[in-house]
PDB file of N, CA and C in Angstrom:
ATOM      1  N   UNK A   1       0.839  -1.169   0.000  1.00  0.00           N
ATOM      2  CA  UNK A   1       0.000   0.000   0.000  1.00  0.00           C
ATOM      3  C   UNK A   1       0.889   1.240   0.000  1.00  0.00           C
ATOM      4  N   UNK A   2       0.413   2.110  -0.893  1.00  0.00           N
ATOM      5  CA  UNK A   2       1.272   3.462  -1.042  1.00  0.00           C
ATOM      6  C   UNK A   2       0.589   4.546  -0.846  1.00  0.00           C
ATOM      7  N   UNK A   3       1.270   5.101   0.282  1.00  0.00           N
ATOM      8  CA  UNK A   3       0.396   6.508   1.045  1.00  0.00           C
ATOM      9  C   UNK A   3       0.592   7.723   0.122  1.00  0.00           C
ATOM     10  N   UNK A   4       0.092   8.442  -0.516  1.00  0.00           N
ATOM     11  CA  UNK A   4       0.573   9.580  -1.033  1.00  0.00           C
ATOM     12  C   UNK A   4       0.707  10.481   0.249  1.00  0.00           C
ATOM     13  N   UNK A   5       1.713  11.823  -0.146  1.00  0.00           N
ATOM     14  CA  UNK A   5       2.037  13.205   0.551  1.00  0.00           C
ATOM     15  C   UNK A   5       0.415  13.452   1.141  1.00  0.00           C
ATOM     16  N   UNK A   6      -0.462  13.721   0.183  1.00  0.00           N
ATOM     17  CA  UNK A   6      -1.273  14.163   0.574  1.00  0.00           C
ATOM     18  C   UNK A   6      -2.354  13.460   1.753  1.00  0.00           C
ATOM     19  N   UNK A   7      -2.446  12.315   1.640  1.00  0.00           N
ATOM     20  CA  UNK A   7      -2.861  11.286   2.604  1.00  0.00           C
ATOM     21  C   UNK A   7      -2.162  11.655   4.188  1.00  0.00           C
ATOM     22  N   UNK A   8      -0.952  11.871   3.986  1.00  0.00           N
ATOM     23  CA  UNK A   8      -0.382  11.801   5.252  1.00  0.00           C
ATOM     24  C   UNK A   8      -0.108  12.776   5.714  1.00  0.00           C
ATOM     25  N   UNK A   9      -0.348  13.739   5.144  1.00  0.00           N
ATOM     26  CA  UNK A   9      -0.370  14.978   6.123  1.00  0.00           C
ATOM     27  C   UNK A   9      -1.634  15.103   6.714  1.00  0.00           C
ATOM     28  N   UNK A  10      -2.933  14.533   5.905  1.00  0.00           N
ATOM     29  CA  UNK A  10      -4.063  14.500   7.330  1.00  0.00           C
ATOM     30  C   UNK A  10      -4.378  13.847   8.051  1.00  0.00           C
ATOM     31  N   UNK A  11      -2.735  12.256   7.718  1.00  0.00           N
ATOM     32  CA  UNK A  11      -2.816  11.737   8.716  1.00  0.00           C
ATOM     33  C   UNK A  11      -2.289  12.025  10.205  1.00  0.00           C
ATOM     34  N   UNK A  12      -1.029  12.744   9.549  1.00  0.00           N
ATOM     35  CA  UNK A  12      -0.611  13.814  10.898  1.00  0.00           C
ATOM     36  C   UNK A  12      -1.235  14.131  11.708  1.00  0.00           C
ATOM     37  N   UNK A  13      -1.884  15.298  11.083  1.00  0.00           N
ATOM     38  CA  UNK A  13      -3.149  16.272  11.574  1.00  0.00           C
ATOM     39  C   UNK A  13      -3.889  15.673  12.159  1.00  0.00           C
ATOM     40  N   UNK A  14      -4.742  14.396  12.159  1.00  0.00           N
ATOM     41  CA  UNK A  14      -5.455  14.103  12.919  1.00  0.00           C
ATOM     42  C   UNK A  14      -4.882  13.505  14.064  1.00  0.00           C
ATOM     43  N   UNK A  15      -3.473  12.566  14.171  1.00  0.00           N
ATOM     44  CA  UNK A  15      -2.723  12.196  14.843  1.00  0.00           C
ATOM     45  C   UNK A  15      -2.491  13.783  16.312  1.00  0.00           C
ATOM     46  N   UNK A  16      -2.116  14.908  14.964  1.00  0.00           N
ATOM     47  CA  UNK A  16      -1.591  15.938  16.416  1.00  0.00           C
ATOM     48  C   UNK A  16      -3.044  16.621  16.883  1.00  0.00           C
ATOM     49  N   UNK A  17      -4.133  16.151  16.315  1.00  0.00           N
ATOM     50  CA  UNK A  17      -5.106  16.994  16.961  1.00  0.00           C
ATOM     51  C   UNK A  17      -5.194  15.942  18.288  1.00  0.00           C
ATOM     52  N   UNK A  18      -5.785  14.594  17.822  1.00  0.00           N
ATOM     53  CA  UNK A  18      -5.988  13.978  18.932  1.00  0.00           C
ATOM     54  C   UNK A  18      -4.944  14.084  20.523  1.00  0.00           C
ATOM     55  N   UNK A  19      -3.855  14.430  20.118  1.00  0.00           N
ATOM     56  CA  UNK A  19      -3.122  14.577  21.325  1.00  0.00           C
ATOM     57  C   UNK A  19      -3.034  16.087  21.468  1.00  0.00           C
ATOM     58  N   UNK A  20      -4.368  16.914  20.618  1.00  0.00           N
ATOM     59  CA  UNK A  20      -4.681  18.508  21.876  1.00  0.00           C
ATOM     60  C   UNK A  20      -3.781  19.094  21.328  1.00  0.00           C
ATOM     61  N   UNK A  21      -2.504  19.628  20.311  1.00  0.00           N
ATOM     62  CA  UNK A  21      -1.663  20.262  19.932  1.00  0.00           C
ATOM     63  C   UNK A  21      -2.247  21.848  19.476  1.00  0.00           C
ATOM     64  N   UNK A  22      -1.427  22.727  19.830  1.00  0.00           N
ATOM     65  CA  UNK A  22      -2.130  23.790  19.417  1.00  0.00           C
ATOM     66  C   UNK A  22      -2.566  24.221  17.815  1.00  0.00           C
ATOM     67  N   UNK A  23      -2.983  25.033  17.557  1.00  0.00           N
ATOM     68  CA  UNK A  23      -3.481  24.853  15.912  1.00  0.00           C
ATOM     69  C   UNK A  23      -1.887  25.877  15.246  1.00  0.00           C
ATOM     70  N   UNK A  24      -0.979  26.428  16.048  1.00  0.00           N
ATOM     71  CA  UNK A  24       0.111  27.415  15.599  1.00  0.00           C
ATOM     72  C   UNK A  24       0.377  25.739  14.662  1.00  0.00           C
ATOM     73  N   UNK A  25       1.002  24.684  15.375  1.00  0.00           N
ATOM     74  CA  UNK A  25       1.842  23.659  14.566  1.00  0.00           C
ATOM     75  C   UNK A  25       0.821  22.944  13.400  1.00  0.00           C
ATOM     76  N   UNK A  26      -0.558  23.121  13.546  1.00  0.00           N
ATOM     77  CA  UNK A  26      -1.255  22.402  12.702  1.00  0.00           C
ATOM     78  C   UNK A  26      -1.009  22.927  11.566  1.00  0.00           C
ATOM     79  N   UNK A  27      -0.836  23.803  11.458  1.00  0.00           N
ATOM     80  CA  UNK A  27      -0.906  24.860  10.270  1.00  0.00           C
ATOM     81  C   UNK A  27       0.098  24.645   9.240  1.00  0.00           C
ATOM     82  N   UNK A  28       0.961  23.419   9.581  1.00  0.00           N
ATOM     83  CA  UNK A  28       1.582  23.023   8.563  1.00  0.00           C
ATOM     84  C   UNK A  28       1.204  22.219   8.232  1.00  0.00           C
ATOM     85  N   UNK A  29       0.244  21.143   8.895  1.00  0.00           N
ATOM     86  CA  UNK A  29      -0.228  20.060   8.564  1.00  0.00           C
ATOM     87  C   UNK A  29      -1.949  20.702   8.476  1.00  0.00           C
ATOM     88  N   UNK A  30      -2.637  21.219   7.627  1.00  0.00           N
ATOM     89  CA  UNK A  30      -3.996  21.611   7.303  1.00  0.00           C
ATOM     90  C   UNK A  30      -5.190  20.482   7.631  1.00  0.00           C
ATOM     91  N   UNK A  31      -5.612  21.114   8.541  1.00  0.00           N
ATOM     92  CA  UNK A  31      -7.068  20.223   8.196  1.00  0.00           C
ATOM     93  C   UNK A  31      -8.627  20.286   7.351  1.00  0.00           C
ATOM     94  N   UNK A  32      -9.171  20.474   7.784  1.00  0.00           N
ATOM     95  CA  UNK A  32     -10.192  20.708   6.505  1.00  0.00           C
ATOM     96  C   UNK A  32     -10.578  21.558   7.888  1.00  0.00           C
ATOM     97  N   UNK A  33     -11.778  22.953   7.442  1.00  0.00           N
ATOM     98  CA  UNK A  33     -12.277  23.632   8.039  1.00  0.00           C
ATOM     99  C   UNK A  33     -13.382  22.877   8.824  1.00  0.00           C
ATOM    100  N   UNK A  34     -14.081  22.194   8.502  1.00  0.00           N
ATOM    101  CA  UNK A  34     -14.889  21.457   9.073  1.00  0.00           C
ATOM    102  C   UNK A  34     -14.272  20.968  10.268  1.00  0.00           C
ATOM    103  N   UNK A  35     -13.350  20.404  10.165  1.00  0.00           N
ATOM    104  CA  UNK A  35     -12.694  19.628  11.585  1.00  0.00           C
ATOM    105  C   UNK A  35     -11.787  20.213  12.476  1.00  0.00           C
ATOM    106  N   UNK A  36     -11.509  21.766  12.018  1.00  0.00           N
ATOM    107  CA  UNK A  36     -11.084  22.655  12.779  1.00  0.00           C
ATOM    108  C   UNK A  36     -12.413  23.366  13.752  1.00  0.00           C
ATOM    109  N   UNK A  37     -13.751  23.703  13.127  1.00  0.00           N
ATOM    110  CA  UNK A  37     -14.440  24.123  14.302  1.00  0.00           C
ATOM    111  C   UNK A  37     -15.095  23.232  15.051  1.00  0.00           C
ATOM    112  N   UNK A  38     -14.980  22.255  14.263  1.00  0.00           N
ATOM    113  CA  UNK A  38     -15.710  20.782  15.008  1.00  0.00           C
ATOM    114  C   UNK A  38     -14.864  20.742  16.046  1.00  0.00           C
ATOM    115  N   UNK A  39     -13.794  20.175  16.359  1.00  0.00           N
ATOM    116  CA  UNK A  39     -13.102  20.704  17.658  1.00  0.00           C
ATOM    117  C   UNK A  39     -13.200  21.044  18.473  1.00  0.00           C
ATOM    118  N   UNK A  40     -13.255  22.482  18.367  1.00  0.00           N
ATOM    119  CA  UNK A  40     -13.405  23.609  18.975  1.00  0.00           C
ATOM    120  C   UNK A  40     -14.668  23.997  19.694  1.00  0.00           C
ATOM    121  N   UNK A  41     -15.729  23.859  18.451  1.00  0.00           N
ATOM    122  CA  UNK A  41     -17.021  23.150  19.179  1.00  0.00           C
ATOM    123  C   UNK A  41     -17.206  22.072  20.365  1.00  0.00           C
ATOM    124  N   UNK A  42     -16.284  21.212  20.098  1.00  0.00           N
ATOM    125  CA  UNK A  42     -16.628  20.220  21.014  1.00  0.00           C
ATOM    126  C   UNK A  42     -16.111  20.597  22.546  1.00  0.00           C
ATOM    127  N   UNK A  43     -14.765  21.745  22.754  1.00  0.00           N
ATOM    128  CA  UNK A  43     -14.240  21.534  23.724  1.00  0.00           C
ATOM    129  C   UNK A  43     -15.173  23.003  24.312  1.00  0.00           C
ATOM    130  N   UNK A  44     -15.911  23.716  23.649  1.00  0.00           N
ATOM    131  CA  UNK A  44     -17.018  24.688  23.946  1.00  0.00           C
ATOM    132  C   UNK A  44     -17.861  23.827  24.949  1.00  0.00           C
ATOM    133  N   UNK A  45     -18.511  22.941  24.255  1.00  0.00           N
ATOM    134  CA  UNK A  45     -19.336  22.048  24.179  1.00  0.00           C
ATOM    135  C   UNK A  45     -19.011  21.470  26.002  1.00  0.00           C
ATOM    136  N   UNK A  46     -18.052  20.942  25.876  1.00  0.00           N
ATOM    137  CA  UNK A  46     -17.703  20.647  27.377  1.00  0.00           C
ATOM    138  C   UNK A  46     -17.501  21.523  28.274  1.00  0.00           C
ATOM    139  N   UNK A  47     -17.222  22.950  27.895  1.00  0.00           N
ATOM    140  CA  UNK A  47     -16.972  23.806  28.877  1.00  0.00           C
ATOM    141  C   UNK A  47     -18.235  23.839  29.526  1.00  0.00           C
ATOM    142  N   UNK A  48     -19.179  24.206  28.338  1.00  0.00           N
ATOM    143  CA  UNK A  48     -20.611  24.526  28.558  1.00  0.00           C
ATOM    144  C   UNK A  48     -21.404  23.396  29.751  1.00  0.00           C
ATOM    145  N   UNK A  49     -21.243  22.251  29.149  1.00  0.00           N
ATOM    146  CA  UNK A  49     -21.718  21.300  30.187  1.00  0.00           C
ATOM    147  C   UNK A  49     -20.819  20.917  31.454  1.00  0.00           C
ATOM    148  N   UNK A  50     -19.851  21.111  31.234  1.00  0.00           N
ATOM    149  CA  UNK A  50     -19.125  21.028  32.826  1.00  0.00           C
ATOM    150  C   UNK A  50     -19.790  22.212  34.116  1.00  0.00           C
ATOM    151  N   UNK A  51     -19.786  23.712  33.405  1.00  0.00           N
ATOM    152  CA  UNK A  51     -19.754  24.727  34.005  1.00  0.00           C
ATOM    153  C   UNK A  51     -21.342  24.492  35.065  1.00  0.00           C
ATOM    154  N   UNK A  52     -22.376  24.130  33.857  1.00  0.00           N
ATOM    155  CA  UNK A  52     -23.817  23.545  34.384  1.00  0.00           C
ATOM    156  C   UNK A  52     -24.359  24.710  34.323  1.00  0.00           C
ATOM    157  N   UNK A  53     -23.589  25.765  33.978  1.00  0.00           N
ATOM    158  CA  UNK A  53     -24.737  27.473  33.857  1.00  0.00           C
ATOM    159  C   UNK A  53     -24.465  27.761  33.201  1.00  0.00           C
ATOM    160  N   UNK A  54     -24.719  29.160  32.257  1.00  0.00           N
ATOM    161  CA  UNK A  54     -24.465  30.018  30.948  1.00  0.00           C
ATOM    162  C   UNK A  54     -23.266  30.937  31.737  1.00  0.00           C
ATOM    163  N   UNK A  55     -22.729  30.953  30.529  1.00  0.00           N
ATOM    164  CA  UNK A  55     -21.351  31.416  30.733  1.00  0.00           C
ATOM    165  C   UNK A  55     -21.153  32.444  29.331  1.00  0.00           C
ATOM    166  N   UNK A  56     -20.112  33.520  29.789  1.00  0.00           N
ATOM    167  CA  UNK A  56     -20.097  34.529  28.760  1.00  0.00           C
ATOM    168  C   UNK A  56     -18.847  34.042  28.086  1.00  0.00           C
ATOM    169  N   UNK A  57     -18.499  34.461  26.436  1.00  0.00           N
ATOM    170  CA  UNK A  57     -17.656  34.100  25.451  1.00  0.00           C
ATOM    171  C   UNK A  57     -16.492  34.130  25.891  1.00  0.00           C
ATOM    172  N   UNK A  58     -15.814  35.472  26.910  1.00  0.00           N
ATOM    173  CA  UNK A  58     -14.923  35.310  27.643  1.00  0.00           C
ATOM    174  C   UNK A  58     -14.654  34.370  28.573  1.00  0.00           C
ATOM    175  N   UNK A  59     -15.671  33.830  29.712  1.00  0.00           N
ATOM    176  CA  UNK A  59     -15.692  33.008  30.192  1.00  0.00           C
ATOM    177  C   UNK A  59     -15.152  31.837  29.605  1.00  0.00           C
ATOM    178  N   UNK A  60     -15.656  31.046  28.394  1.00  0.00           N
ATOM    179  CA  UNK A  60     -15.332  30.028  28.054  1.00  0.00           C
ATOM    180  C   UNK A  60     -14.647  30.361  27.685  1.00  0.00           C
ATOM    181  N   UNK A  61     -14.057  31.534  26.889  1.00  0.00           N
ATOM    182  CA  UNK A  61     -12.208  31.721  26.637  1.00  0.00           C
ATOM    183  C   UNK A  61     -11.370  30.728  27.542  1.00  0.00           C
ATOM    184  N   UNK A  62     -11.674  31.444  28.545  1.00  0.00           N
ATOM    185  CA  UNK A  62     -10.427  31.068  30.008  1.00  0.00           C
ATOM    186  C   UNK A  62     -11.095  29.811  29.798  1.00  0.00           C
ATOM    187  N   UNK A  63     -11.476  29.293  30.042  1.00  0.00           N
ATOM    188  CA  UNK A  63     -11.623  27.635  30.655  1.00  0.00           C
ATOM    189  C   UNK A  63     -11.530  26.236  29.380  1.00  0.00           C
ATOM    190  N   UNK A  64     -11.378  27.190  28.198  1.00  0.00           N
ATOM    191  CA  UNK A  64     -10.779  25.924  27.019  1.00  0.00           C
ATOM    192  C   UNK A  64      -9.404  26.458  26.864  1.00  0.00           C
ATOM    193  N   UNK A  65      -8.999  27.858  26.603  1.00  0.00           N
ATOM    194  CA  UNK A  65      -7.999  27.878  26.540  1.00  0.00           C
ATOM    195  C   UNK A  65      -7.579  28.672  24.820  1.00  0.00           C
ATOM    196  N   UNK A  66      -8.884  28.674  24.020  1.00  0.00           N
ATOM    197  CA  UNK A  66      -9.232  28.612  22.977  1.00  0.00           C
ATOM    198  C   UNK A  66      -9.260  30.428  23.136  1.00  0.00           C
ATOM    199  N   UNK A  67      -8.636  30.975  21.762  1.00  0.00           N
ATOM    200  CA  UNK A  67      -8.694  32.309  21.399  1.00  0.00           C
ATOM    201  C   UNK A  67     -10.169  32.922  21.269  1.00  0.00           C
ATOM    202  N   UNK A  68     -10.777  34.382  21.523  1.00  0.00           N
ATOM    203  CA  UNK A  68     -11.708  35.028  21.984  1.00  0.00           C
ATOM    204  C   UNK A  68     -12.760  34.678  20.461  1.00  0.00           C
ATOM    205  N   UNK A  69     -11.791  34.729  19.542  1.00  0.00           N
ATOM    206  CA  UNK A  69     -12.353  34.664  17.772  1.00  0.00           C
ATOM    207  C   UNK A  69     -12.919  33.025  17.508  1.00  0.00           C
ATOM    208  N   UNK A  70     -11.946  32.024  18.306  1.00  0.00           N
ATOM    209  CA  UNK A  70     -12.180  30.549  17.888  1.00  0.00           C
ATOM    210  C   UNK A  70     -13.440  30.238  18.911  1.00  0.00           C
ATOM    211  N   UNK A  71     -13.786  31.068  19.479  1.00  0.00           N
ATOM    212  CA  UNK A  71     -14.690  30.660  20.889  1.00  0.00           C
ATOM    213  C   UNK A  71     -16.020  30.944  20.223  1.00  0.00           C
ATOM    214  N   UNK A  72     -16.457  32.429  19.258  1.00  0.00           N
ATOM    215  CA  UNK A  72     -17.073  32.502  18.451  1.00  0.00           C
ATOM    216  C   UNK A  72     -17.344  31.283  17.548  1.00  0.00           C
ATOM    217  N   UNK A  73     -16.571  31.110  16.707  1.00  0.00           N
ATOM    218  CA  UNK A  73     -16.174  30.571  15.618  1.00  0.00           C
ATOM    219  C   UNK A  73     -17.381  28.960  16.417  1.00  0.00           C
ATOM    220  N   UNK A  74     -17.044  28.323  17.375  1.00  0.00           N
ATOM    221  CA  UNK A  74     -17.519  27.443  17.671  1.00  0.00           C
ATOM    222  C   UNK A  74     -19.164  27.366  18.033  1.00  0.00           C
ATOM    223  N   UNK A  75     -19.093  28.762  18.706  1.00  0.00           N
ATOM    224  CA  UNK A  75     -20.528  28.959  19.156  1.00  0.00           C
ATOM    225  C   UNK A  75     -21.326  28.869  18.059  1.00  0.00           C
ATOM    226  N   UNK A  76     -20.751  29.744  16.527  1.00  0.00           N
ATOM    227  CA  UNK A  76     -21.515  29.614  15.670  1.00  0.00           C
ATOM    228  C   UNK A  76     -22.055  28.391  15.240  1.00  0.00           C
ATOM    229  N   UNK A  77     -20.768  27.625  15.167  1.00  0.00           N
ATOM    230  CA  UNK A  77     -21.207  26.129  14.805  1.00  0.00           C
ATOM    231  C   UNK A  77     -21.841  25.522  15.595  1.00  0.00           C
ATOM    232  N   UNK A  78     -22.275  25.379  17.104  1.00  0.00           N
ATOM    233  CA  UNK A  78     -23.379  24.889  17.683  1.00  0.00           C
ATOM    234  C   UNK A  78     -24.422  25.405  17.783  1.00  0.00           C
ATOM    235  N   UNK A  79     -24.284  26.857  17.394  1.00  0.00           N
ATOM    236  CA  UNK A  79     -25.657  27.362  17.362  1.00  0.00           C
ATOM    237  C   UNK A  79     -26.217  26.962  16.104  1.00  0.00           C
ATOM    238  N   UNK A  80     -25.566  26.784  14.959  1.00  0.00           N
ATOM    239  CA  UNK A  80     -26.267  26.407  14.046  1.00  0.00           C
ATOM    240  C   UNK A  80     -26.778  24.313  13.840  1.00  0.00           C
ATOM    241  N   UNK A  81     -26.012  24.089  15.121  1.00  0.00           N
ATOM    242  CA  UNK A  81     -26.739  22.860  15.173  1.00  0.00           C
ATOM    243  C   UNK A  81     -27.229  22.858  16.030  1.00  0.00           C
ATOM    244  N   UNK A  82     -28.188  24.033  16.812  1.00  0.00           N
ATOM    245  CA  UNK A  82     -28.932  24.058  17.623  1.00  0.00           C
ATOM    246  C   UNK A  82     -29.142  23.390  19.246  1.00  0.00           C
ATOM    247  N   UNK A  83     -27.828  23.677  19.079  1.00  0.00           N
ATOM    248  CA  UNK A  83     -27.190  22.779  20.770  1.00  0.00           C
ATOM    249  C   UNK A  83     -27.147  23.937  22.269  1.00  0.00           C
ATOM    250  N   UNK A  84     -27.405  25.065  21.819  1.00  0.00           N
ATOM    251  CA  UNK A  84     -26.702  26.241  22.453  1.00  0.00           C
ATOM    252  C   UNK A  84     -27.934  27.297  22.198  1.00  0.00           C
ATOM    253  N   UNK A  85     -28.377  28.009  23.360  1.00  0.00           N
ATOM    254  CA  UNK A  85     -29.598  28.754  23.797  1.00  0.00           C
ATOM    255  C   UNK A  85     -28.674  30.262  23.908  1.00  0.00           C
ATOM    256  N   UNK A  86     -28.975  31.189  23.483  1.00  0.00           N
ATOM    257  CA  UNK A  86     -27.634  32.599  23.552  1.00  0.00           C
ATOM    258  C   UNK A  86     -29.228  33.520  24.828  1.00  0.00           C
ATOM    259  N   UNK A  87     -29.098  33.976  25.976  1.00  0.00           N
ATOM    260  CA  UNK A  87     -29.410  34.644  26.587  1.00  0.00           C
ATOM    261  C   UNK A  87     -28.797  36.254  27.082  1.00  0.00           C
ATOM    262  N   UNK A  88     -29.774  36.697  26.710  1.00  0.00           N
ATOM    263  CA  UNK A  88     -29.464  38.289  27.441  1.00  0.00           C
ATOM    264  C   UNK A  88     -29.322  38.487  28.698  1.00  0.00           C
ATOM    265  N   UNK A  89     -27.823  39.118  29.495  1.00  0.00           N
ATOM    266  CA  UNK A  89     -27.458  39.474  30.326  1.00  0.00           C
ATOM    267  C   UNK A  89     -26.934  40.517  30.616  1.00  0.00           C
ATOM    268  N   UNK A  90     -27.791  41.611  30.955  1.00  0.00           N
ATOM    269  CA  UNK A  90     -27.380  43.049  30.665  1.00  0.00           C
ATOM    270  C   UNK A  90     -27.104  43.737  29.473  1.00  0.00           C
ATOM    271  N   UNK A  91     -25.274  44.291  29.621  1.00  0.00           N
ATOM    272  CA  UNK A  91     -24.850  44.383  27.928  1.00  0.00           C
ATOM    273  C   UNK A  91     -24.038  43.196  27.881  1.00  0.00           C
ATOM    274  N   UNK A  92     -24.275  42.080  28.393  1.00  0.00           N
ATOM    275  CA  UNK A  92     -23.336  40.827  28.081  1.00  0.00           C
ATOM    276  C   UNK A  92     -24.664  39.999  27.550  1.00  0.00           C
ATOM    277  N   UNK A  93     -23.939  39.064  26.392  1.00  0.00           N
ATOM    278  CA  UNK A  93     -24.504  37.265  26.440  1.00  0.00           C
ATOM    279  C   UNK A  93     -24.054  36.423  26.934  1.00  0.00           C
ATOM    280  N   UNK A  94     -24.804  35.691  27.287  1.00  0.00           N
ATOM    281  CA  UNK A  94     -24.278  34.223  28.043  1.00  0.00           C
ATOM    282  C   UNK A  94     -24.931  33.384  27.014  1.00  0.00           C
ATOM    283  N   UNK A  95     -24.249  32.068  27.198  1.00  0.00           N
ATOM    284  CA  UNK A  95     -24.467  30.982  26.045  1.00  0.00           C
ATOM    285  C   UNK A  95     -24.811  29.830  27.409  1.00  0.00           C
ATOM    286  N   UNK A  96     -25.691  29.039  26.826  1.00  0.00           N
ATOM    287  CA  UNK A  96     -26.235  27.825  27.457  1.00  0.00           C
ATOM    288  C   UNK A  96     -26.233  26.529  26.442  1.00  0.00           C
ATOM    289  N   UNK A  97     -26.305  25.360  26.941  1.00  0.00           N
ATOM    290  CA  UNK A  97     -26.584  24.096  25.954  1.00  0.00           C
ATOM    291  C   UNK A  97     -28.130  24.156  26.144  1.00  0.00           C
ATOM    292  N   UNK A  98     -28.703  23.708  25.048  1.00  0.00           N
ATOM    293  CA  UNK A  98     -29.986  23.013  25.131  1.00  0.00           C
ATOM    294  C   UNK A  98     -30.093  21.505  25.803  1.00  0.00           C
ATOM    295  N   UNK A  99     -30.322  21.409  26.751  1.00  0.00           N
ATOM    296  CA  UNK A  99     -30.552  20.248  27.151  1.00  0.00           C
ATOM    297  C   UNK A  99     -32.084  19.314  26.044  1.00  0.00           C
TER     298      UNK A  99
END
């Protein structure tokens, strides 16, 4: 069996995502956009349900670890799979899961 270049650099990539690597080194090894906010989503996703309350974008900043833009970036993607309730809190939002 013969791997092409291209095969194995997303075999990398998925190799260094699974062990949590930051996305600075991914970036030589590309993933598809899809599986970059999927990710990101997911570790939202856990913040959200660990925390057990709505939490503001900053908030889940600090507690994934994930940049203020990628924290967006994720919300969008669960909000558009309808996982995530966005509530008014003053001049802040807080984000919730849909249970």
């Amino acid at each position: 069996m013969v791997i092409t270049r291209l095969e194995s650099v997303h075999v990398i990539a998925r190799v260094q995502r699974a062990k949590n690597l930051n996305w600075k080194f991914l970036f030589f090894f590309p993933m598809k956009p899809e599986e970059y906010f999927g990710v990101n989503a997911g570790k939202v996703w856990k913040a959200l349900k660990d925390a057990g309350q709505p939490l503001t974008a900053k908030e889940i900043a600090a507690k994934t670890g994930l940049k203020i833009t990628d924290v967006f970036g994720a919300l969008g993607w669960l909000g558009r799979e309808g996982k995530i309730e966005v509530l008014p809190s003053g001049k802040k939002k807080t984000f919730r899961l849909i249970e």
